[in-house]
PDB file of N, CA and C in Angstrom:
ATOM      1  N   UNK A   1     -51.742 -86.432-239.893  1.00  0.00           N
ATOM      2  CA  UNK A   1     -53.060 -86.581-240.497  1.00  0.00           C
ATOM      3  C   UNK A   1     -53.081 -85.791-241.802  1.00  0.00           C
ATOM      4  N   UNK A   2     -53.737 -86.589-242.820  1.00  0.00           N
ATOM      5  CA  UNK A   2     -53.582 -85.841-244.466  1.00  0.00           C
ATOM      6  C   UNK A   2     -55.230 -84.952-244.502  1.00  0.00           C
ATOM      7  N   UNK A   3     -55.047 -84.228-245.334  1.00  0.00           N
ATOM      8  CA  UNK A   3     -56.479 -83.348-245.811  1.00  0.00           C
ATOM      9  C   UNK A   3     -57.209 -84.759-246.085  1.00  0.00           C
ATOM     10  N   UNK A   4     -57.148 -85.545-246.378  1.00  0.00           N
ATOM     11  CA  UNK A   4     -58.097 -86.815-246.684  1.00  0.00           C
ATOM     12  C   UNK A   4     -58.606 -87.075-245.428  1.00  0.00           C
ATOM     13  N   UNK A   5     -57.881 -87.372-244.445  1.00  0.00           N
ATOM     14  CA  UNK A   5     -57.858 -87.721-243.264  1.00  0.00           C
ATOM     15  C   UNK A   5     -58.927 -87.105-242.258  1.00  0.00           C
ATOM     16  N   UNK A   6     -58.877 -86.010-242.563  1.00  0.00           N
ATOM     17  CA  UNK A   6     -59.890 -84.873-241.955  1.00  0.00           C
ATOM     18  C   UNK A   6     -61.312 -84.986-242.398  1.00  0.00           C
ATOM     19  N   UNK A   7     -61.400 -85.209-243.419  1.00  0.00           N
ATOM     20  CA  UNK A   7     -62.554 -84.854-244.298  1.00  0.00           C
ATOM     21  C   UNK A   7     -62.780 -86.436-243.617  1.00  0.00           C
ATOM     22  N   UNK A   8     -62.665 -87.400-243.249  1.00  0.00           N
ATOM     23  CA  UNK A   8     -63.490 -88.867-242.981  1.00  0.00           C
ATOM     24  C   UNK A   8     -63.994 -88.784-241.476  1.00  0.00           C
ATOM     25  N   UNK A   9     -63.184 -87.999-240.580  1.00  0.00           N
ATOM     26  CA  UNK A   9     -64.039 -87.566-239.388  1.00  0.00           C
ATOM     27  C   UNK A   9     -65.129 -86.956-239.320  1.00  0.00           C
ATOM     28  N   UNK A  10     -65.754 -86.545-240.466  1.00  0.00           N
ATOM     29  CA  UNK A  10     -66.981 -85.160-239.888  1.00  0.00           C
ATOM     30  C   UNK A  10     -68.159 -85.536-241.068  1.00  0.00           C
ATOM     31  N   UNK A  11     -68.801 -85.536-240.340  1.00  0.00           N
ATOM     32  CA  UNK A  11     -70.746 -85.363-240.932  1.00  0.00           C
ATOM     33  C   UNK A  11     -70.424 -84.562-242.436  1.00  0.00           C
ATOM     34  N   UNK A  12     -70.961 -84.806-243.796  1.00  0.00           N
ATOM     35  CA  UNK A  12     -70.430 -84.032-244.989  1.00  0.00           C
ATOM     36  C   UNK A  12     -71.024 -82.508-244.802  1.00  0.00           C
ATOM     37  N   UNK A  13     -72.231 -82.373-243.768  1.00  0.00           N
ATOM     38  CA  UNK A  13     -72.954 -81.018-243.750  1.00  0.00           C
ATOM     39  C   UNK A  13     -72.286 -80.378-242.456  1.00  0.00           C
ATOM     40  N   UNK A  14     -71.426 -80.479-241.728  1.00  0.00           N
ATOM     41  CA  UNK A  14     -71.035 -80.175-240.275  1.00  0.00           C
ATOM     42  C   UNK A  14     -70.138 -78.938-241.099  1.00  0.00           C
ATOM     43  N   UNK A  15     -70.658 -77.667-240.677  1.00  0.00           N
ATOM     44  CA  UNK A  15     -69.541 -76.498-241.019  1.00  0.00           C
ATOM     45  C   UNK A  15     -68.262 -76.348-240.357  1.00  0.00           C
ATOM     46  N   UNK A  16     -67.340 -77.772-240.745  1.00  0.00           N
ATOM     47  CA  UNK A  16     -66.558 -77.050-239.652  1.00  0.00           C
ATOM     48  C   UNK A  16     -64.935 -76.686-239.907  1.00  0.00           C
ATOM     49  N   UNK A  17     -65.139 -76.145-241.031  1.00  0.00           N
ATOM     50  CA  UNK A  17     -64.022 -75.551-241.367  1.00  0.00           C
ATOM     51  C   UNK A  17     -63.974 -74.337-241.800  1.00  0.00           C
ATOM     52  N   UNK A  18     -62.937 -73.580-241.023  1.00  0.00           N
ATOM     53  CA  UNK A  18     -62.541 -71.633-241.540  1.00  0.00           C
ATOM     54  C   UNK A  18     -62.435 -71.557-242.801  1.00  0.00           C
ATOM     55  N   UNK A  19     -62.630 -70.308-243.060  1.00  0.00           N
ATOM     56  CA  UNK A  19     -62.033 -70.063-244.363  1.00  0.00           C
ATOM     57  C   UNK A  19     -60.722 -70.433-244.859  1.00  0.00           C
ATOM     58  N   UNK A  20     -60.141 -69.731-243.428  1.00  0.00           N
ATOM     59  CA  UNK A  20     -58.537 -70.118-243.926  1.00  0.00           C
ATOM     60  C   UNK A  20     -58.592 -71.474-244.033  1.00  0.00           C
ATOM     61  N   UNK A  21     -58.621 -72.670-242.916  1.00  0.00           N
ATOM     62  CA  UNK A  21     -57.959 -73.550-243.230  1.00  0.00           C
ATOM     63  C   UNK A  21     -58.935 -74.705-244.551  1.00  0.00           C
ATOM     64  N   UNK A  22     -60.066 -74.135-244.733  1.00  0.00           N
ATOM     65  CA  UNK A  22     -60.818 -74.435-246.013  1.00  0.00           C
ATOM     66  C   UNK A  22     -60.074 -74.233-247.420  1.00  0.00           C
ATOM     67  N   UNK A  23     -59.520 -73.052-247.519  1.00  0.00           N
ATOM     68  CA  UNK A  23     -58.550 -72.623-248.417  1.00  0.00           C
ATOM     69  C   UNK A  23     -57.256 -73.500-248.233  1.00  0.00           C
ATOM     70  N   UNK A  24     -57.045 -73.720-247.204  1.00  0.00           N
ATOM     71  CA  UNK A  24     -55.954 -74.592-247.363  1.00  0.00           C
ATOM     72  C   UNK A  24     -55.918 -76.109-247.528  1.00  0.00           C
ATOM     73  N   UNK A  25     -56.951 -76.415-247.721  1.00  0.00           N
ATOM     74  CA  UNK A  25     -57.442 -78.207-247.666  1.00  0.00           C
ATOM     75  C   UNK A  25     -57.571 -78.242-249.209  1.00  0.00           C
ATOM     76  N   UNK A  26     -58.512 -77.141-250.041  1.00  0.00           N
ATOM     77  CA  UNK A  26     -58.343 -77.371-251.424  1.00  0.00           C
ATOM     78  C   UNK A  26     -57.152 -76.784-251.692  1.00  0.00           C
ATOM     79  N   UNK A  27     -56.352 -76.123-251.270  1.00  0.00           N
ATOM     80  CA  UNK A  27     -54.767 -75.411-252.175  1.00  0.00           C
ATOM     81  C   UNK A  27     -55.490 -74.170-253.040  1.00  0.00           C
ATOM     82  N   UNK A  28     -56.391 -73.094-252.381  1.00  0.00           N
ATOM     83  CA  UNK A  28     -56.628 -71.732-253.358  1.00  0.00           C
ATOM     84  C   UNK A  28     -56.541 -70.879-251.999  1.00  0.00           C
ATOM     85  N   UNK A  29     -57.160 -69.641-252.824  1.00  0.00           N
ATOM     86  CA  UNK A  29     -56.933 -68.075-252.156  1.00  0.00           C
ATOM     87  C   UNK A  29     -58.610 -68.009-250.950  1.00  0.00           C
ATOM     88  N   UNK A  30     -58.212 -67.729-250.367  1.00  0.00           N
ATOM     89  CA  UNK A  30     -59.561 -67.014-249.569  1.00  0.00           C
ATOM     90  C   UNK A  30     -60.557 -66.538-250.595  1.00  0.00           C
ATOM     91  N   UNK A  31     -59.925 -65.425-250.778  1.00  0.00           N
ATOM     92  CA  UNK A  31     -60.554 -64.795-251.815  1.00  0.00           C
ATOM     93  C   UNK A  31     -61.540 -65.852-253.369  1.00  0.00           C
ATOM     94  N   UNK A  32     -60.918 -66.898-253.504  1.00  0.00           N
ATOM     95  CA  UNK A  32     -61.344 -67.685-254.168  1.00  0.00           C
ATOM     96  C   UNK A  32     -62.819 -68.458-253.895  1.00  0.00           C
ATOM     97  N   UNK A  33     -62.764 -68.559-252.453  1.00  0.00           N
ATOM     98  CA  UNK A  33     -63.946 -69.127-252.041  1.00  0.00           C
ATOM     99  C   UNK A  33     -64.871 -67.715-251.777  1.00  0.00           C
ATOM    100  N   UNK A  34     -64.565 -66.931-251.646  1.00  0.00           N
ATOM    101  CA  UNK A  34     -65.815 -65.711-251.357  1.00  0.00           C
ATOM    102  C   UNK A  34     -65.898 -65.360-252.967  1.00  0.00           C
ATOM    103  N   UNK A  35     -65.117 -65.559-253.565  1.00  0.00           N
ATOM    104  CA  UNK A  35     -65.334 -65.200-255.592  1.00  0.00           C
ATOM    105  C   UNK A  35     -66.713 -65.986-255.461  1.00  0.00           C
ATOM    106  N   UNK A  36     -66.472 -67.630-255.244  1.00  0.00           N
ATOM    107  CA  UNK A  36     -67.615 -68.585-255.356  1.00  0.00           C
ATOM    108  C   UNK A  36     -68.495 -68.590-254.716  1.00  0.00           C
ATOM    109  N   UNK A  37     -68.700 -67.787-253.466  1.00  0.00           N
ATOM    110  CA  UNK A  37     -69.881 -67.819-252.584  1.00  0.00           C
ATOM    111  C   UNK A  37     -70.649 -66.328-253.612  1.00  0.00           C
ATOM    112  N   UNK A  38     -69.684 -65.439-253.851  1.00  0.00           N
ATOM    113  CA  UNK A  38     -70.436 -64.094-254.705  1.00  0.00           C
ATOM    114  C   UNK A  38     -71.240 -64.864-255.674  1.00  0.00           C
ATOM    115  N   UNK A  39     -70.747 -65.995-256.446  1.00  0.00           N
ATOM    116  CA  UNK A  39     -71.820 -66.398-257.639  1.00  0.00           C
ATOM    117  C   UNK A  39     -72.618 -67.043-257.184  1.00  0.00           C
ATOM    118  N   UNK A  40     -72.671 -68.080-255.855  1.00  0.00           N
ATOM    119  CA  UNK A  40     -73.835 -68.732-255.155  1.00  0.00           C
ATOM    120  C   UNK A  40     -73.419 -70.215-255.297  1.00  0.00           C
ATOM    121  N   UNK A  41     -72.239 -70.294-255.572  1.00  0.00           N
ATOM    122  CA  UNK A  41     -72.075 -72.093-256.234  1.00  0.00           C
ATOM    123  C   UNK A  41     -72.372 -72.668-254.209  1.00  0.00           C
ATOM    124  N   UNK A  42     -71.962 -71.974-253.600  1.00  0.00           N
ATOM    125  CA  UNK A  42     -71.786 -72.494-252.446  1.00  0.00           C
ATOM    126  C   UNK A  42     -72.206 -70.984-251.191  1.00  0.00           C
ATOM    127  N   UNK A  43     -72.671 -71.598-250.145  1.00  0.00           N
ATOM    128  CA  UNK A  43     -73.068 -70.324-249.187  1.00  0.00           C
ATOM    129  C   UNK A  43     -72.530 -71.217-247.798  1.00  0.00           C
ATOM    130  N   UNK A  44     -71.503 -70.521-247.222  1.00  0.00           N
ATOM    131  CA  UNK A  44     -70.921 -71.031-246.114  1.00  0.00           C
ATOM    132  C   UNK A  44     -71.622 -70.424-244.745  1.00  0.00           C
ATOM    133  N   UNK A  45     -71.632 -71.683-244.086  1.00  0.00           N
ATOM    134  CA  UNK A  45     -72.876 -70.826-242.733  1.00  0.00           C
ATOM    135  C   UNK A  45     -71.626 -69.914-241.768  1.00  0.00           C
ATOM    136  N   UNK A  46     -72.086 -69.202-240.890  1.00  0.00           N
ATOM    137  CA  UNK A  46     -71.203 -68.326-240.508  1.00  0.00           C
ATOM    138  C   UNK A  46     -71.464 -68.645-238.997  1.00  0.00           C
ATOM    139  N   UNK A  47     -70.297 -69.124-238.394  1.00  0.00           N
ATOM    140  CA  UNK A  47     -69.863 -69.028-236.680  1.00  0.00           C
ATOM    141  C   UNK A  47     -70.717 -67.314-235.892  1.00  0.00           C
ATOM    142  N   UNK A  48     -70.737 -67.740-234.587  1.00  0.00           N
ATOM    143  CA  UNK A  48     -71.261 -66.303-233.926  1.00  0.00           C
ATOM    144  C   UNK A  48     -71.004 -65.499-234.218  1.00  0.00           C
ATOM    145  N   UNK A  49     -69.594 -65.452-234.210  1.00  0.00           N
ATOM    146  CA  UNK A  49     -68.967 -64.399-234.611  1.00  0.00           C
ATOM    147  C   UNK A  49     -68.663 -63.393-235.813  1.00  0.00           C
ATOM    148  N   UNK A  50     -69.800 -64.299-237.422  1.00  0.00           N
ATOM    149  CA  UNK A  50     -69.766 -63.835-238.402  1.00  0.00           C
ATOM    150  C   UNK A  50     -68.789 -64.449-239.259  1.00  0.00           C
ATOM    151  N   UNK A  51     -67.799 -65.742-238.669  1.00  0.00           N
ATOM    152  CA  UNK A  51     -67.113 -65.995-239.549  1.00  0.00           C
ATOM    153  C   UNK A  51     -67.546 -67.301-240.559  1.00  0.00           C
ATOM    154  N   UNK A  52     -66.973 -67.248-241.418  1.00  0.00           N
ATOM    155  CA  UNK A  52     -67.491 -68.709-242.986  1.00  0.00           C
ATOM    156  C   UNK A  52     -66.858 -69.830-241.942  1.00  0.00           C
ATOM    157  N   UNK A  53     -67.650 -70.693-242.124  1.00  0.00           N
ATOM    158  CA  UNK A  53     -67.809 -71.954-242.018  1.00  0.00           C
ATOM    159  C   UNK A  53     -68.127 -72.842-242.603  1.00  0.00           C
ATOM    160  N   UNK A  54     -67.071 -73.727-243.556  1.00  0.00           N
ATOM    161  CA  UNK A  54     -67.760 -74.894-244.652  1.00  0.00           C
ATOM    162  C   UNK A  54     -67.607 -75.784-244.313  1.00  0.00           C
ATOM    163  N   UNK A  55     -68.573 -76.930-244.876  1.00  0.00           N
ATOM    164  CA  UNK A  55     -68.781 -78.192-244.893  1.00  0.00           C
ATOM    165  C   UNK A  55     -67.689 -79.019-245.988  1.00  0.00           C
ATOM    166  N   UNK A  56     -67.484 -80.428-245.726  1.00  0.00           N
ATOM    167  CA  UNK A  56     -66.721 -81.331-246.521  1.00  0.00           C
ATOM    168  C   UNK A  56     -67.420 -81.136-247.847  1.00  0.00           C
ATOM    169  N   UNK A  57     -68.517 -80.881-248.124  1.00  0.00           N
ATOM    170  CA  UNK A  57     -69.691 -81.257-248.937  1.00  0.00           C
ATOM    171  C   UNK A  57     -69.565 -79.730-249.761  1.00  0.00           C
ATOM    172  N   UNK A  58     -69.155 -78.779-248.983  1.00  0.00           N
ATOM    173  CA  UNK A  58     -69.074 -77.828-249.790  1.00  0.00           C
ATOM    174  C   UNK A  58     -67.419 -77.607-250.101  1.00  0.00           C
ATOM    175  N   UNK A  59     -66.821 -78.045-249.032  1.00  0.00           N
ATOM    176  CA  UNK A  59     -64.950 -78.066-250.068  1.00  0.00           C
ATOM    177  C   UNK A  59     -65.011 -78.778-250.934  1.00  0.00           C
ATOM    178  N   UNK A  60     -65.407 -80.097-251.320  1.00  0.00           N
ATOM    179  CA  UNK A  60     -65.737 -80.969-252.530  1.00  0.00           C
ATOM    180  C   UNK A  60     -66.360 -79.908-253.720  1.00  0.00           C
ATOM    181  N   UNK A  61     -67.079 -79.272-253.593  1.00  0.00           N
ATOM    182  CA  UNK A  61     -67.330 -78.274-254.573  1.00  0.00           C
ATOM    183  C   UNK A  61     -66.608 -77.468-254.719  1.00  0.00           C
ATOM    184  N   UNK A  62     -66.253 -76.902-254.112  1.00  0.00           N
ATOM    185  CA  UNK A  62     -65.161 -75.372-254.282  1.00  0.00           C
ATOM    186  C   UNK A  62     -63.702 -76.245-254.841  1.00  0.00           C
ATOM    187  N   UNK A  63     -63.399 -77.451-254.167  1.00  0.00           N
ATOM    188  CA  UNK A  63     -62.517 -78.139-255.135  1.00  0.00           C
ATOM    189  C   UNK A  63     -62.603 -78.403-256.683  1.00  0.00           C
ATOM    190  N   UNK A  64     -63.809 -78.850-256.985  1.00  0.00           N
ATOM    191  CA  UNK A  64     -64.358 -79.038-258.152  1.00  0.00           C
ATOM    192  C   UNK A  64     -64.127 -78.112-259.096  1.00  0.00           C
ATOM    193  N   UNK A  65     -64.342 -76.367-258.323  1.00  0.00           N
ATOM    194  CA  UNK A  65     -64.452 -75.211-259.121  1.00  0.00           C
ATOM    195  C   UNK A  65     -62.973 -74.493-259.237  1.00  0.00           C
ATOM    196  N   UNK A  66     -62.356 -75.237-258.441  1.00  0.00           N
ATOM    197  CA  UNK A  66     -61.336 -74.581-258.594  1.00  0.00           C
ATOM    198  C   UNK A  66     -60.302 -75.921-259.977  1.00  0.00           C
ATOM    199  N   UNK A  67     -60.347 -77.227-260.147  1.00  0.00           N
ATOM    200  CA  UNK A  67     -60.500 -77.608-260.967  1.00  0.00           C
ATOM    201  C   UNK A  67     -60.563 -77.404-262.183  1.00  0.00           C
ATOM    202  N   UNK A  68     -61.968 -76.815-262.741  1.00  0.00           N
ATOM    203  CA  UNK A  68     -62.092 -75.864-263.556  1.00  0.00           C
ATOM    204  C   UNK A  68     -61.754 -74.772-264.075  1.00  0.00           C
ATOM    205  N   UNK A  69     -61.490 -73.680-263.250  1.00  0.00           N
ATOM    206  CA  UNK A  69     -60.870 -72.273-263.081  1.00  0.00           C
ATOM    207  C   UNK A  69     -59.215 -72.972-263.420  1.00  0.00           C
ATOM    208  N   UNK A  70     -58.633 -73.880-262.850  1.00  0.00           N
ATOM    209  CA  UNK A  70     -57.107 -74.190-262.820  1.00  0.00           C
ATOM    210  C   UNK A  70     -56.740 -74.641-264.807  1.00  0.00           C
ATOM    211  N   UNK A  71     -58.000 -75.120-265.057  1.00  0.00           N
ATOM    212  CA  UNK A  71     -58.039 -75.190-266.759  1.00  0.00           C
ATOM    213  C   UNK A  71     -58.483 -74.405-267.428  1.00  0.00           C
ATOM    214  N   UNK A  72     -59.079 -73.165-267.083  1.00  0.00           N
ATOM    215  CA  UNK A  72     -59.097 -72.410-268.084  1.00  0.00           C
ATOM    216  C   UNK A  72     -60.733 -71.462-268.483  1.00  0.00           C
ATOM    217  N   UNK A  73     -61.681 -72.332-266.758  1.00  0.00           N
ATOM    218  CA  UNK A  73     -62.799 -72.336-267.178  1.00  0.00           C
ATOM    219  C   UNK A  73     -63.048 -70.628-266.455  1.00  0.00           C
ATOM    220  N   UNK A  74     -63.519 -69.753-266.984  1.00  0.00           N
ATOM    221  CA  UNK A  74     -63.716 -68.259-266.112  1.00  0.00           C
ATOM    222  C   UNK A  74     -64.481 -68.717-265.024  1.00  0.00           C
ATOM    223  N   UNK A  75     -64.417 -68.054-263.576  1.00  0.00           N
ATOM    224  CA  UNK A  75     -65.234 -68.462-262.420  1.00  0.00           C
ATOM    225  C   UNK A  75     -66.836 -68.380-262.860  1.00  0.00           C
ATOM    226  N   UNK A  76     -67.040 -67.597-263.575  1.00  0.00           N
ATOM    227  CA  UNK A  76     -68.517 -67.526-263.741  1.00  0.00           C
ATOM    228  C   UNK A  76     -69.144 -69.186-264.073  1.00  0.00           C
ATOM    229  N   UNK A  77     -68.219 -69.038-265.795  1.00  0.00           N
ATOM    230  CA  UNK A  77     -68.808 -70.680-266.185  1.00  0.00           C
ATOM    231  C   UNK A  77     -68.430 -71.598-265.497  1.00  0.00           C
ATOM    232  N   UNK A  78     -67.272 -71.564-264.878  1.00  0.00           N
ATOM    233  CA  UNK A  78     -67.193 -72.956-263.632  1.00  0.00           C
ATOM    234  C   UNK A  78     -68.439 -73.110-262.592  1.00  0.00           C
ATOM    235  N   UNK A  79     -69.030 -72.255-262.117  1.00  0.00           N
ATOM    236  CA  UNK A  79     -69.946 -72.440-261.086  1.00  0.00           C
ATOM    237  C   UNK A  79     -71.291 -72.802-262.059  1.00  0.00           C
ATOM    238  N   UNK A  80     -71.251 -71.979-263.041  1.00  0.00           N
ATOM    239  CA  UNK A  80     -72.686 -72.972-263.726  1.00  0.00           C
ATOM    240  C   UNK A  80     -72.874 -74.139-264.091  1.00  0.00           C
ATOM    241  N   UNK A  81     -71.569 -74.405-264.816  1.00  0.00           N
ATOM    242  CA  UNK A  81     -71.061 -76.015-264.998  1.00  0.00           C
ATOM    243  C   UNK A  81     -71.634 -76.912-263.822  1.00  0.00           C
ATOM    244  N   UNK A  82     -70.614 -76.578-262.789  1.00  0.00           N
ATOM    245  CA  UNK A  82     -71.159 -77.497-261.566  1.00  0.00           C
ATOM    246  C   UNK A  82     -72.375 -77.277-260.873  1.00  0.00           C
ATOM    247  N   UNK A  83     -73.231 -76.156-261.400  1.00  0.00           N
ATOM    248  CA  UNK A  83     -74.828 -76.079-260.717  1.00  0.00           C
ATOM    249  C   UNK A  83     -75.363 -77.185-261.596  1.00  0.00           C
ATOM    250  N   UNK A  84     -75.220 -76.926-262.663  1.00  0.00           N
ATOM    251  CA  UNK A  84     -75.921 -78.281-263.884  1.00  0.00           C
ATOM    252  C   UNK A  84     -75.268 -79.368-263.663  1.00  0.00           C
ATOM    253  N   UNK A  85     -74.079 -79.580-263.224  1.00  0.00           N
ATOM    254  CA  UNK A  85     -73.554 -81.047-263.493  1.00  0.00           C
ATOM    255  C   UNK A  85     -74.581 -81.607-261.942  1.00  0.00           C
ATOM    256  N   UNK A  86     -74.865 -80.849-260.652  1.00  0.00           N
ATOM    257  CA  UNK A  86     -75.691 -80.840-259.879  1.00  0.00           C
ATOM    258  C   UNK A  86     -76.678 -81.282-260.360  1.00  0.00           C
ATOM    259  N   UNK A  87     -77.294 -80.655-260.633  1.00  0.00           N
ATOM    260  CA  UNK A  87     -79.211 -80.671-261.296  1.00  0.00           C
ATOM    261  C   UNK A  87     -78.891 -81.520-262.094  1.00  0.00           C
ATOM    262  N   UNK A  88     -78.149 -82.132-263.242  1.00  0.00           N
ATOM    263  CA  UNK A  88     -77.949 -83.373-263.792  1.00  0.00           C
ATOM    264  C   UNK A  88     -78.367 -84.653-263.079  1.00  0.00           C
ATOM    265  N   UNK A  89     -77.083 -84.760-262.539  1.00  0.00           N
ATOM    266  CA  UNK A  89     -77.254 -85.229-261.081  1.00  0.00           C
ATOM    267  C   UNK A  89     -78.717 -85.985-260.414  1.00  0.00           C
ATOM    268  N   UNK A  90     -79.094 -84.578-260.095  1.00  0.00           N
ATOM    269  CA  UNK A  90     -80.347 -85.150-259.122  1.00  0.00           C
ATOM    270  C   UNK A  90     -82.053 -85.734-260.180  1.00  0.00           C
ATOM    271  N   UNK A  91     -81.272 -84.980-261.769  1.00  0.00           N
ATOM    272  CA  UNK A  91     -82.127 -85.675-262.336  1.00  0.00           C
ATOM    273  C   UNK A  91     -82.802 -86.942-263.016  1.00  0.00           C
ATOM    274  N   UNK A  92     -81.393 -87.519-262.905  1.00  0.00           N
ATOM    275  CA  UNK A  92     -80.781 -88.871-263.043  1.00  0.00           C
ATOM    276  C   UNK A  92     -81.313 -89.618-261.870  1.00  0.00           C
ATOM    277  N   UNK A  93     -81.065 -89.196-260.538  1.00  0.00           N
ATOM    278  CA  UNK A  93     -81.304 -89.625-259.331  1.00  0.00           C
ATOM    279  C   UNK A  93     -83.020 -90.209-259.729  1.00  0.00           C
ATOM    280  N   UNK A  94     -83.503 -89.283-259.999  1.00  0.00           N
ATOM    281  CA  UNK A  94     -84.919 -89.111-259.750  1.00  0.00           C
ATOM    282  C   UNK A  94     -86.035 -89.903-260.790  1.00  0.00           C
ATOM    283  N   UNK A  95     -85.305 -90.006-262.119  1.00  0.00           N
ATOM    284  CA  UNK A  95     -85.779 -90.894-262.905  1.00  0.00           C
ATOM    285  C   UNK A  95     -85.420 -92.253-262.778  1.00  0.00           C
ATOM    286  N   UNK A  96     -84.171 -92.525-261.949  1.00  0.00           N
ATOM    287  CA  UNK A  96     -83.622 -93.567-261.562  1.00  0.00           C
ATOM    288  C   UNK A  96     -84.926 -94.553-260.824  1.00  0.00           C
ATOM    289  N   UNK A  97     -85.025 -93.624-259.762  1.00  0.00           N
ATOM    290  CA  UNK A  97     -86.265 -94.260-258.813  1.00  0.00           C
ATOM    291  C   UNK A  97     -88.019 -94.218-259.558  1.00  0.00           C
ATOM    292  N   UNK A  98     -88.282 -93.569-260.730  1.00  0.00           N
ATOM    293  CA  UNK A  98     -89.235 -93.416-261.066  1.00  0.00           C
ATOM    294  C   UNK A  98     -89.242 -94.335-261.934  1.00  0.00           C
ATOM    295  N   UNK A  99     -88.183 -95.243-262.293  1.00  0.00           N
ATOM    296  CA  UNK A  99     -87.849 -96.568-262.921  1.00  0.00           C
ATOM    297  C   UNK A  99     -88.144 -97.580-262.646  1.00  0.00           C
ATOM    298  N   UNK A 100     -86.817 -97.364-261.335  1.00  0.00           N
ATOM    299  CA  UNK A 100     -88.102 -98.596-260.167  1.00  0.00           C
ATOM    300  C   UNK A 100     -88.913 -98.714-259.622  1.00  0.00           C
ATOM    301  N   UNK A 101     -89.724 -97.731-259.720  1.00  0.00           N
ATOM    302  CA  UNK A 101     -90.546 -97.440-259.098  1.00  0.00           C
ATOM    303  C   UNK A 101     -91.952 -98.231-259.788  1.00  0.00           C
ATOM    304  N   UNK A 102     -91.952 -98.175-261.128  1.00  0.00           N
ATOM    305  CA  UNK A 102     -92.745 -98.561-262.501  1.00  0.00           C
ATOM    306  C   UNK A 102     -92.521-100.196-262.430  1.00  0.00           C
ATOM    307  N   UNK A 103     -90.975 -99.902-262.997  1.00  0.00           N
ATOM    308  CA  UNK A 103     -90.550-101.808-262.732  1.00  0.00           C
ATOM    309  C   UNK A 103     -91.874-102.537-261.113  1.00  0.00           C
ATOM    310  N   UNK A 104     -91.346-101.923-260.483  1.00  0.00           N
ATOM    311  CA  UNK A 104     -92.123-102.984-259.117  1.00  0.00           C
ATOM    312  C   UNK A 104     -93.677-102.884-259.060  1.00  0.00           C
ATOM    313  N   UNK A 105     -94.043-101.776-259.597  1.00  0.00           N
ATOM    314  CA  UNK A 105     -95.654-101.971-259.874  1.00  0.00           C
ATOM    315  C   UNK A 105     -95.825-102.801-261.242  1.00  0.00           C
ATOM    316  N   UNK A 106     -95.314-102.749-262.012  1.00  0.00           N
ATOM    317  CA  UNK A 106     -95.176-103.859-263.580  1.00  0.00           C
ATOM    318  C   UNK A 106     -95.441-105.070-263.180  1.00  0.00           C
ATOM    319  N   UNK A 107     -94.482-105.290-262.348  1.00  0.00           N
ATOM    320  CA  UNK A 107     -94.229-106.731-261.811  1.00  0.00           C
ATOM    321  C   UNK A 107     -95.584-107.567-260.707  1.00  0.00           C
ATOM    322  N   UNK A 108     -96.199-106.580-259.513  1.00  0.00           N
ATOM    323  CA  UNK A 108     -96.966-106.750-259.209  1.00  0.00           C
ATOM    324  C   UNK A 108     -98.084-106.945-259.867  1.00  0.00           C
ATOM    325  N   UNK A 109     -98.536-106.527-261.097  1.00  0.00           N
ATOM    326  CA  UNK A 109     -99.553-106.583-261.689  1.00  0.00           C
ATOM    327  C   UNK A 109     -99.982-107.470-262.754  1.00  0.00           C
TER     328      UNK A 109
END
């Protein structure tokens, strides 16, 4: 089974990967993902026991940031990058539907 492989079994919000083997699905350091949880790009829920637990939804990000960081971007500006390319994102989303939203009352009227 490939790291692709894994990631198509599970809910994108289901925490269910360690640190370690989280670190090992994107190819970085432990330490890399607690760098990114220190700036907030991502907050991993924590097992009983206190340990990180991420989601597909959040290795897709920490992939992303590490991406960045692998070209040159300092961890700081990588995580802002991808908070805005986020909020981009959902702002697009949102005018999207406030489009159609107009269109289908236009039309009714």
């Amino acid at each position: 089974m490939t790291a692709d492989d894994s990631f198509d079994r599970l809910d994108d919000d289901y925490p269910a990967y360690t640190m370690g083997r989280a670190a090992e699905i994107i190819g970085t350091t432990q330490g890399f993902l607690r760098a990114i949880g220190e700036h907030r790009l991502i907050t991993p829920l924590r097992s009983a026991g206190g340990h990180r637990r991420y989601s597909r939804y959040q290795l897709r990000i920490a992939a992303r940031a590490r991406e960045l960081v692998d070209e040159g971007t300092p961890i700081e500006a990588a995580c802002r990058i991808i908070i805005l390319e986020d909020q981009l994102e959902e702002a697009q989303r949102v005018n999207a539907e406030h489009r159609r939203s107009a269109a289908l009352h236009t039309a009714a009227t």
